[in-house]
PDB file of N, CA and C in Angstrom:
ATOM      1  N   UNK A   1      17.441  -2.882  11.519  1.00  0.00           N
ATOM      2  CA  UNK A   1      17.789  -1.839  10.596  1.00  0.00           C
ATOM      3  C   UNK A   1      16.622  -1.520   9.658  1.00  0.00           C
ATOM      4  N   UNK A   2      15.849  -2.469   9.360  1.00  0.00           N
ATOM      5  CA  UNK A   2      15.010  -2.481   8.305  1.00  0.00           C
ATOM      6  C   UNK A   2      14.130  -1.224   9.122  1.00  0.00           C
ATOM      7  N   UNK A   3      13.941  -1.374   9.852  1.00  0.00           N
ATOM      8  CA  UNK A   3      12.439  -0.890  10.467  1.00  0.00           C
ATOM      9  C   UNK A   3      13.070   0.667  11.387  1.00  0.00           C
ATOM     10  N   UNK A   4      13.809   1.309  10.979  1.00  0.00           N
ATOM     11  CA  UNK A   4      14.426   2.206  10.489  1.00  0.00           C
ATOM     12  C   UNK A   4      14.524   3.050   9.718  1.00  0.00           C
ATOM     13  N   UNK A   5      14.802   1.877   8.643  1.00  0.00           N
ATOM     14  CA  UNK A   5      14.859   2.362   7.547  1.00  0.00           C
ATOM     15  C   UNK A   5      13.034   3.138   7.032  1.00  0.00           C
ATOM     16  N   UNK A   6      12.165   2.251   7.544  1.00  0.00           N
ATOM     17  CA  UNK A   6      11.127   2.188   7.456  1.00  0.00           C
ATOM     18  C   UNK A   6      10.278   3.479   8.154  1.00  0.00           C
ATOM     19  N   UNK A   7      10.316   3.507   9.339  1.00  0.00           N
ATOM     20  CA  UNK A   7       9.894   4.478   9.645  1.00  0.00           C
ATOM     21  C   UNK A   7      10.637   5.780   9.431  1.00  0.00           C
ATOM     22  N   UNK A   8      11.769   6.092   8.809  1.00  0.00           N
ATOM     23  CA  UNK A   8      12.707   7.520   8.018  1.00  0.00           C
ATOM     24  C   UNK A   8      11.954   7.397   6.986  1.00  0.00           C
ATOM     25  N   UNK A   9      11.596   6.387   6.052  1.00  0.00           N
ATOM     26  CA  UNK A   9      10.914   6.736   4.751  1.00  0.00           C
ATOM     27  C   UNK A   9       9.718   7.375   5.333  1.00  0.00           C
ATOM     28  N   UNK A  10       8.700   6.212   6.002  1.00  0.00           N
ATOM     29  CA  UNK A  10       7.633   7.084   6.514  1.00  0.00           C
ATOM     30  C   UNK A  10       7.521   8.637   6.888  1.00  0.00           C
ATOM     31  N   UNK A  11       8.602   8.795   7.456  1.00  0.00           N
ATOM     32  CA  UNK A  11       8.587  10.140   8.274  1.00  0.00           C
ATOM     33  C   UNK A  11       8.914  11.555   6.944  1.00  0.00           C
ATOM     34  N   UNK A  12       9.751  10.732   5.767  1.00  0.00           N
ATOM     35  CA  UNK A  12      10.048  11.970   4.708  1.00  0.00           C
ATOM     36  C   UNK A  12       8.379  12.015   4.449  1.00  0.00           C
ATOM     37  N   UNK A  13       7.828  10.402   4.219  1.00  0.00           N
ATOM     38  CA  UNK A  13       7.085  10.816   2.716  1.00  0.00           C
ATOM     39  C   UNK A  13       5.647  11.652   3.379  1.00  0.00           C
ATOM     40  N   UNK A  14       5.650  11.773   5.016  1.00  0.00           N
ATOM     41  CA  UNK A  14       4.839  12.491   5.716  1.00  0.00           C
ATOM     42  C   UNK A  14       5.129  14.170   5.273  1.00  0.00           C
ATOM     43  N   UNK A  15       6.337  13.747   5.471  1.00  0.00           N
ATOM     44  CA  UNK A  15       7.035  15.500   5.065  1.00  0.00           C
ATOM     45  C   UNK A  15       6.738  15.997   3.696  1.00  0.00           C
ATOM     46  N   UNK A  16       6.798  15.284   2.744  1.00  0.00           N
ATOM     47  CA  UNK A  16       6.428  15.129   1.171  1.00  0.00           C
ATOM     48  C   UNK A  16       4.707  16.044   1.251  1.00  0.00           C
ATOM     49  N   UNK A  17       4.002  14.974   1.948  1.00  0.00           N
ATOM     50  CA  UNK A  17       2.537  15.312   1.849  1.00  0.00           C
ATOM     51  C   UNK A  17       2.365  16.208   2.499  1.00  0.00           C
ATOM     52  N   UNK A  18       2.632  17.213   3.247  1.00  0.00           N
ATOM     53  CA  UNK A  18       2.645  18.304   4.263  1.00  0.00           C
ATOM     54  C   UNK A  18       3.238  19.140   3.034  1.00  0.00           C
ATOM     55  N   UNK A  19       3.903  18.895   2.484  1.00  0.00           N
ATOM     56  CA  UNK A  19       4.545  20.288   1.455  1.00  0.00           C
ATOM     57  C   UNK A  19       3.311  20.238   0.206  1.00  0.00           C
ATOM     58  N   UNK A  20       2.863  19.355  -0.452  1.00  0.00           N
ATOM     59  CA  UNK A  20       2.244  19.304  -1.457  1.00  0.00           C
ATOM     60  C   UNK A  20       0.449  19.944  -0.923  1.00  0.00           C
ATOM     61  N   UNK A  21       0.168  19.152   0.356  1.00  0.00           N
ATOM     62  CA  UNK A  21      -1.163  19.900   1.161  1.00  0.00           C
ATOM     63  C   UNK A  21      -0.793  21.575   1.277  1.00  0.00           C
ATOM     64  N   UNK A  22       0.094  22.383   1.407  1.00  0.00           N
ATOM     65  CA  UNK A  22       0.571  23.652   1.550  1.00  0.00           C
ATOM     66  C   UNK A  22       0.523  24.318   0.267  1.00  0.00           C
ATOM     67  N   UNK A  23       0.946  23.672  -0.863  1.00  0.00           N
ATOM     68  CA  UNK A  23       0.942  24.086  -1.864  1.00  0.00           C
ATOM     69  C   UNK A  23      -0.583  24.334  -3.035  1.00  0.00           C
ATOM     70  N   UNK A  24      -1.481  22.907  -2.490  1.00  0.00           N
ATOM     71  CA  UNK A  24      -2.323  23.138  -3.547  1.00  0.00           C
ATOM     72  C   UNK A  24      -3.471  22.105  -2.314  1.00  0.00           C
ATOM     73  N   UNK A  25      -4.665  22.488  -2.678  1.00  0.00           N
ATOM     74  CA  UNK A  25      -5.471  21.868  -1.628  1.00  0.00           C
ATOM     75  C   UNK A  25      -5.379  19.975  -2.433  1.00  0.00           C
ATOM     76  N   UNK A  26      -5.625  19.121  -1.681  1.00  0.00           N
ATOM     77  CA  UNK A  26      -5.458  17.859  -2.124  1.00  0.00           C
ATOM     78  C   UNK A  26      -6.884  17.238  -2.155  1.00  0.00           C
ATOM     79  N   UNK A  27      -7.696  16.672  -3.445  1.00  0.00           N
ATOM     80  CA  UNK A  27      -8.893  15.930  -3.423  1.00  0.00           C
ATOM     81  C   UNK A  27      -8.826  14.668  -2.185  1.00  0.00           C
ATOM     82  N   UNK A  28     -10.323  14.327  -2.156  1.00  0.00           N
ATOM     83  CA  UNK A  28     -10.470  13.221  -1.445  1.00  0.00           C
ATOM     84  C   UNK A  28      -9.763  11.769  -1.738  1.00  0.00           C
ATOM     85  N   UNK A  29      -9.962  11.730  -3.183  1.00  0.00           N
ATOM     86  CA  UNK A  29      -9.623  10.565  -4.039  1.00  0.00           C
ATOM     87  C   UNK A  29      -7.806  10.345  -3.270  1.00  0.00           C
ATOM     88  N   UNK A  30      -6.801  11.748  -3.899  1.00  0.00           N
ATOM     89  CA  UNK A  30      -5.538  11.272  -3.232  1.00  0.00           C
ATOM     90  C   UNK A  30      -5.708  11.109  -2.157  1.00  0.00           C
ATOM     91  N   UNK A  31      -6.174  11.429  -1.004  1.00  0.00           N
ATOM     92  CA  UNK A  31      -5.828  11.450   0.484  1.00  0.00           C
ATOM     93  C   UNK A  31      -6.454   9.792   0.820  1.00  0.00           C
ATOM     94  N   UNK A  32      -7.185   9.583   0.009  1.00  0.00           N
ATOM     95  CA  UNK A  32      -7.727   7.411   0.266  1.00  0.00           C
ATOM     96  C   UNK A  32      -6.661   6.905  -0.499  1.00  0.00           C
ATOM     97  N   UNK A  33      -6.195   7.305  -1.416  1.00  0.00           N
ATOM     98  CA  UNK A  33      -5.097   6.736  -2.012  1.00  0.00           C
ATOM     99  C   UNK A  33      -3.392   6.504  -1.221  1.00  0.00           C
ATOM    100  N   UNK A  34      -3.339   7.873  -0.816  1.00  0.00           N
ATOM    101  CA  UNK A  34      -2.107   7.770   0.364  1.00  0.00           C
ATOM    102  C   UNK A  34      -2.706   7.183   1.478  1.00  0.00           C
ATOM    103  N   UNK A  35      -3.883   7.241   1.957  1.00  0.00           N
ATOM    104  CA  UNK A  35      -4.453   5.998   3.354  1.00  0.00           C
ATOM    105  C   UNK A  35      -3.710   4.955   3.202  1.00  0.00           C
ATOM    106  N   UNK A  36      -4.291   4.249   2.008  1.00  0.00           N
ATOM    107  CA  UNK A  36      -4.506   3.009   1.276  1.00  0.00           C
ATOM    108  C   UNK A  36      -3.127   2.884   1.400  1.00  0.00           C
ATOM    109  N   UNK A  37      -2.023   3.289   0.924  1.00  0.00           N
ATOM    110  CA  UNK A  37      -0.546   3.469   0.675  1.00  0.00           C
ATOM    111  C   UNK A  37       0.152   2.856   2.103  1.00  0.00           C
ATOM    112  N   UNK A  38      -0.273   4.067   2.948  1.00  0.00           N
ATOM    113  CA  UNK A  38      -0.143   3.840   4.365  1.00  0.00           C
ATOM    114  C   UNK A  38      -0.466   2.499   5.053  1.00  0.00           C
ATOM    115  N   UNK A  39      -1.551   2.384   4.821  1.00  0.00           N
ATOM    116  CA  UNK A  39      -1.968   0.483   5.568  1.00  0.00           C
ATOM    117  C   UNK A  39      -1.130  -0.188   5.053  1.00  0.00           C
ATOM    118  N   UNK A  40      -0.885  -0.403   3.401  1.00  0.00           N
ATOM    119  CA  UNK A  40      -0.299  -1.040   2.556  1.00  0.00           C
ATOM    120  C   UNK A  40       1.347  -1.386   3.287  1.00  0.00           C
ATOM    121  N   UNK A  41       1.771  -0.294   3.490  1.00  0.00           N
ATOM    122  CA  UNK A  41       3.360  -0.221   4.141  1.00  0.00           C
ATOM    123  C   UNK A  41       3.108  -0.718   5.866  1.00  0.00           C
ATOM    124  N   UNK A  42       1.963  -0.485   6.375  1.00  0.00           N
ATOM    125  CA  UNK A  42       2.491  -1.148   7.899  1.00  0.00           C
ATOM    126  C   UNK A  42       2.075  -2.562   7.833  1.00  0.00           C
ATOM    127  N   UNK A  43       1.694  -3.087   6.659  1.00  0.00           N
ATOM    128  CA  UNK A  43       1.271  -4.741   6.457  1.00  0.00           C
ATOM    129  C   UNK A  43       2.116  -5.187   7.013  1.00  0.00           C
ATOM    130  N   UNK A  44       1.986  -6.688   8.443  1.00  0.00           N
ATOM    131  CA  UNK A  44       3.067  -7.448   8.756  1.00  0.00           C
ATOM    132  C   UNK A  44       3.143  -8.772   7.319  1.00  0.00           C
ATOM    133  N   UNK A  45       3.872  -9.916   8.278  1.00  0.00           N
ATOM    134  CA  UNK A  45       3.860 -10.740   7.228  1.00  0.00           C
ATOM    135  C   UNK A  45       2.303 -11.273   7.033  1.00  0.00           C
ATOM    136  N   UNK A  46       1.719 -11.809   8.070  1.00  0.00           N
ATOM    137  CA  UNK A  46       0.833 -11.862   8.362  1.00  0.00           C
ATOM    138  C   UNK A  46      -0.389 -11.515   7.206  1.00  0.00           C
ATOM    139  N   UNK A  47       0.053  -9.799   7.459  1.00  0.00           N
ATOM    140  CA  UNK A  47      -1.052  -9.565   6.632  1.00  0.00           C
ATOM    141  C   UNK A  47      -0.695  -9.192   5.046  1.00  0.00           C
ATOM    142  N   UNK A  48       0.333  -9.316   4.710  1.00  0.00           N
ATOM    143  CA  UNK A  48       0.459  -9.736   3.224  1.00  0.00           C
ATOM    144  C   UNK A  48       0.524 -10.686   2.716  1.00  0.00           C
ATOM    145  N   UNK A  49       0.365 -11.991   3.430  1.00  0.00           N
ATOM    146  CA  UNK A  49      -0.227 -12.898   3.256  1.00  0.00           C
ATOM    147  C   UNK A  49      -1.505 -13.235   2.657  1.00  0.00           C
ATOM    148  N   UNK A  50      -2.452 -12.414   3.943  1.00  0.00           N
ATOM    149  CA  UNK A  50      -3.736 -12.316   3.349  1.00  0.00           C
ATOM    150  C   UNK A  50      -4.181 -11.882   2.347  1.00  0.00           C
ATOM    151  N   UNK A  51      -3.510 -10.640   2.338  1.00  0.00           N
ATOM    152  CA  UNK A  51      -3.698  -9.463   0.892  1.00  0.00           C
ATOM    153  C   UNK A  51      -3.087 -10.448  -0.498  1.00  0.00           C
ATOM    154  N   UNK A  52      -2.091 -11.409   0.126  1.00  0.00           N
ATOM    155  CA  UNK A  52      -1.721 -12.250  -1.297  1.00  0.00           C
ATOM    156  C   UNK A  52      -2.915 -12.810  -1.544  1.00  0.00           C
ATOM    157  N   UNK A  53      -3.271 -13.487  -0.264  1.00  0.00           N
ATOM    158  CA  UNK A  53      -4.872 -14.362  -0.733  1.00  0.00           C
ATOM    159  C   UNK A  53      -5.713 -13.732  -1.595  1.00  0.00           C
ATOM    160  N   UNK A  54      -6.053 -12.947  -0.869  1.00  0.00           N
ATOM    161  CA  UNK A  54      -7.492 -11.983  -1.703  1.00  0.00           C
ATOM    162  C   UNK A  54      -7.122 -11.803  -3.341  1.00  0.00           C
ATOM    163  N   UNK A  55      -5.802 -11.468  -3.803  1.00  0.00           N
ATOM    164  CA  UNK A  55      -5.177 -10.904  -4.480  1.00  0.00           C
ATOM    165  C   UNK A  55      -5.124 -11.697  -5.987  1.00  0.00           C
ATOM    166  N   UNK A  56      -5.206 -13.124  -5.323  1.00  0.00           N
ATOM    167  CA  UNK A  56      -5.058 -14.672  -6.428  1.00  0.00           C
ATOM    168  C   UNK A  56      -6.719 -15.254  -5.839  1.00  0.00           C
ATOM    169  N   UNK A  57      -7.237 -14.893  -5.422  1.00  0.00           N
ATOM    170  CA  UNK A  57      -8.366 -15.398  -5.272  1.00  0.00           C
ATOM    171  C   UNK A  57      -9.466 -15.200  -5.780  1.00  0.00           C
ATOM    172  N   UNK A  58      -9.937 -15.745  -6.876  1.00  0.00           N
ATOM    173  CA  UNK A  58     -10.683 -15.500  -7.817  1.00  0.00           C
ATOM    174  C   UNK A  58     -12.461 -15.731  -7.214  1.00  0.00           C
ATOM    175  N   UNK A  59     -13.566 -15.107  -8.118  1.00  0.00           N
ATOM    176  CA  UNK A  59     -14.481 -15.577  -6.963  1.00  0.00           C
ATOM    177  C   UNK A  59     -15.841 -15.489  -8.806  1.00  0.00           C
ATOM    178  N   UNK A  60     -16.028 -16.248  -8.801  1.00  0.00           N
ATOM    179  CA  UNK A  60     -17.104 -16.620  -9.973  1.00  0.00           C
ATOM    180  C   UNK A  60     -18.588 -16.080 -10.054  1.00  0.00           C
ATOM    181  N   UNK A  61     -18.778 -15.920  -9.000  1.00  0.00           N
ATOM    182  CA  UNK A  61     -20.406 -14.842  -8.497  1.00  0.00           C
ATOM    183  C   UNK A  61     -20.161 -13.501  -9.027  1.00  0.00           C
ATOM    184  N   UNK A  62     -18.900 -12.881  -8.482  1.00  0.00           N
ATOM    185  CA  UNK A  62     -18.363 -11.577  -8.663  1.00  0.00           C
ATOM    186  C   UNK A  62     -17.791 -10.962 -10.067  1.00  0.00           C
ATOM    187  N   UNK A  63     -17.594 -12.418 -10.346  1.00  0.00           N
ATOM    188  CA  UNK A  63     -16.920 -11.748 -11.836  1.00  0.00           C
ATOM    189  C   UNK A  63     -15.354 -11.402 -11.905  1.00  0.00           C
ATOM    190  N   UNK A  64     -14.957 -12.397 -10.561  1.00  0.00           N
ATOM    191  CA  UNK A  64     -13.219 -12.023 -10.725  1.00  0.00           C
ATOM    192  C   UNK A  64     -12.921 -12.970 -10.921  1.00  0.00           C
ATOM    193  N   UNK A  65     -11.540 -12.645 -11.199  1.00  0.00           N
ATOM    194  CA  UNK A  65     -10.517 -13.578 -11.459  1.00  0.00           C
ATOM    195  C   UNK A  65      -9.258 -13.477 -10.835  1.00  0.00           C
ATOM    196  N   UNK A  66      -8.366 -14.607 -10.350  1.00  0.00           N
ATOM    197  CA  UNK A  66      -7.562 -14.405  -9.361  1.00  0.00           C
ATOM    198  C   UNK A  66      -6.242 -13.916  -9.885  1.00  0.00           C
ATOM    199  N   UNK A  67      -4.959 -12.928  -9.794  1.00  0.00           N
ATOM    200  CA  UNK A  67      -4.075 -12.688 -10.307  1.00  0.00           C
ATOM    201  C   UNK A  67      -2.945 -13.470 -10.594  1.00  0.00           C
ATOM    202  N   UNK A  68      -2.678 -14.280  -9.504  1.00  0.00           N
ATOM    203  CA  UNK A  68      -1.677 -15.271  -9.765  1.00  0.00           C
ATOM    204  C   UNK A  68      -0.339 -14.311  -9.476  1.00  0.00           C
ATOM    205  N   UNK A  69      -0.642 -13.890  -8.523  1.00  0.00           N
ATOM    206  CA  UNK A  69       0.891 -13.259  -7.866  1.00  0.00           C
ATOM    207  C   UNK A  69       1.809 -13.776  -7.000  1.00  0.00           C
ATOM    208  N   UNK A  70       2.773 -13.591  -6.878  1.00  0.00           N
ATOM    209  CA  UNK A  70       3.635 -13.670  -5.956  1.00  0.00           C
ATOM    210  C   UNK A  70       4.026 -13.384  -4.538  1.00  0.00           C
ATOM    211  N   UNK A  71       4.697 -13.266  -3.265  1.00  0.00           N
ATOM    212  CA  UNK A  71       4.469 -12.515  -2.534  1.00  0.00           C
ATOM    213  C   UNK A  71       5.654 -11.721  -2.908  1.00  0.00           C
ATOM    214  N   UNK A  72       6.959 -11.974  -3.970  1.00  0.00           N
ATOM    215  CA  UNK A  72       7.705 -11.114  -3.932  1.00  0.00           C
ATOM    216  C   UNK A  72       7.162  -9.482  -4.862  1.00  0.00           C
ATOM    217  N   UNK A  73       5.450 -10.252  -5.722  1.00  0.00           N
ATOM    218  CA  UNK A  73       5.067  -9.142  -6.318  1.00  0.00           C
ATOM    219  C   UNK A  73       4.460  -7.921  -5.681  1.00  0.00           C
ATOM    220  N   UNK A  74       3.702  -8.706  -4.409  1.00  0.00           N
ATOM    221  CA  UNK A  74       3.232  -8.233  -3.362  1.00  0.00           C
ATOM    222  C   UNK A  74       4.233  -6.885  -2.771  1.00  0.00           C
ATOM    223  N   UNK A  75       5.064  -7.481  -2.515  1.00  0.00           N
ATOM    224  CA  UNK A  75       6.613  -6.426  -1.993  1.00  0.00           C
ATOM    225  C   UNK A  75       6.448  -5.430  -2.842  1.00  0.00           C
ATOM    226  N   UNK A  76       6.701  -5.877  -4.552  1.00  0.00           N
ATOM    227  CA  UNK A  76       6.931  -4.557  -4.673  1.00  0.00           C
ATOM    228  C   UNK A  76       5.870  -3.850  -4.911  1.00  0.00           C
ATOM    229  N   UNK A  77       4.647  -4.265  -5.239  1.00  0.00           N
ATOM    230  CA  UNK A  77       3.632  -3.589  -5.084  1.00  0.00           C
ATOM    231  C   UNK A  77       3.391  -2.039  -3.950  1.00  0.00           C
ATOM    232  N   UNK A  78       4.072  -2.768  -3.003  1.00  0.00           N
ATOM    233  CA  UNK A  78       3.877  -2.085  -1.907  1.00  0.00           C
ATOM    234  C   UNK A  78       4.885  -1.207  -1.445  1.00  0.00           C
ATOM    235  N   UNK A  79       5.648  -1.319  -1.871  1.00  0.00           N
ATOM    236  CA  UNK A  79       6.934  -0.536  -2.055  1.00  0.00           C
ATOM    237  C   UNK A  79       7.007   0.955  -3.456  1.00  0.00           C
ATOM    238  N   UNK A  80       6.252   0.525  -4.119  1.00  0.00           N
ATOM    239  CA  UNK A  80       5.389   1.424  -5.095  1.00  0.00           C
ATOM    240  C   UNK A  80       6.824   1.793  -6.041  1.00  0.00           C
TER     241      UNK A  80
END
């Protein structure tokens, strides 16, 4: 059911961006942003896993610091 559910959302929020591209031309910036959106939603477990990794993984050369998330934060992250 889930994955259903999943690809009907997909399929409106395709419909969404097809009305808003019609209406007004769309920058580069949104269209990497809805990419980004897009990968984000076909993540298996697998790979929100990883994305948790990266996510809490802090790195001292770089100048980060790790978030200390969850994977249920992950969800909704991605769920927007």
């Amino acid at each position: 059911m889930n994955s259903i559910d999943a690809r009907t959302a997909a399929i409106a929020e395709a419909i969404k961006w097809r009305a808003m591209e019609e209406e007004a031309p769309v920058d580069d910036l949104s269209k990497s942003l809805v990419e980004f959106g897009r990968e984000l939603a076909g993540l298996d477990a697998l790979g929100k896993s990883a994305l948790l990794y990266e996510l809490n993984h802090g790195d001292t050369l770089e100048g980060t610091m790790g978030l200390d998330l969850t994977m249920d934060d992950v969800d909704r992250m991605i769920e927007g």
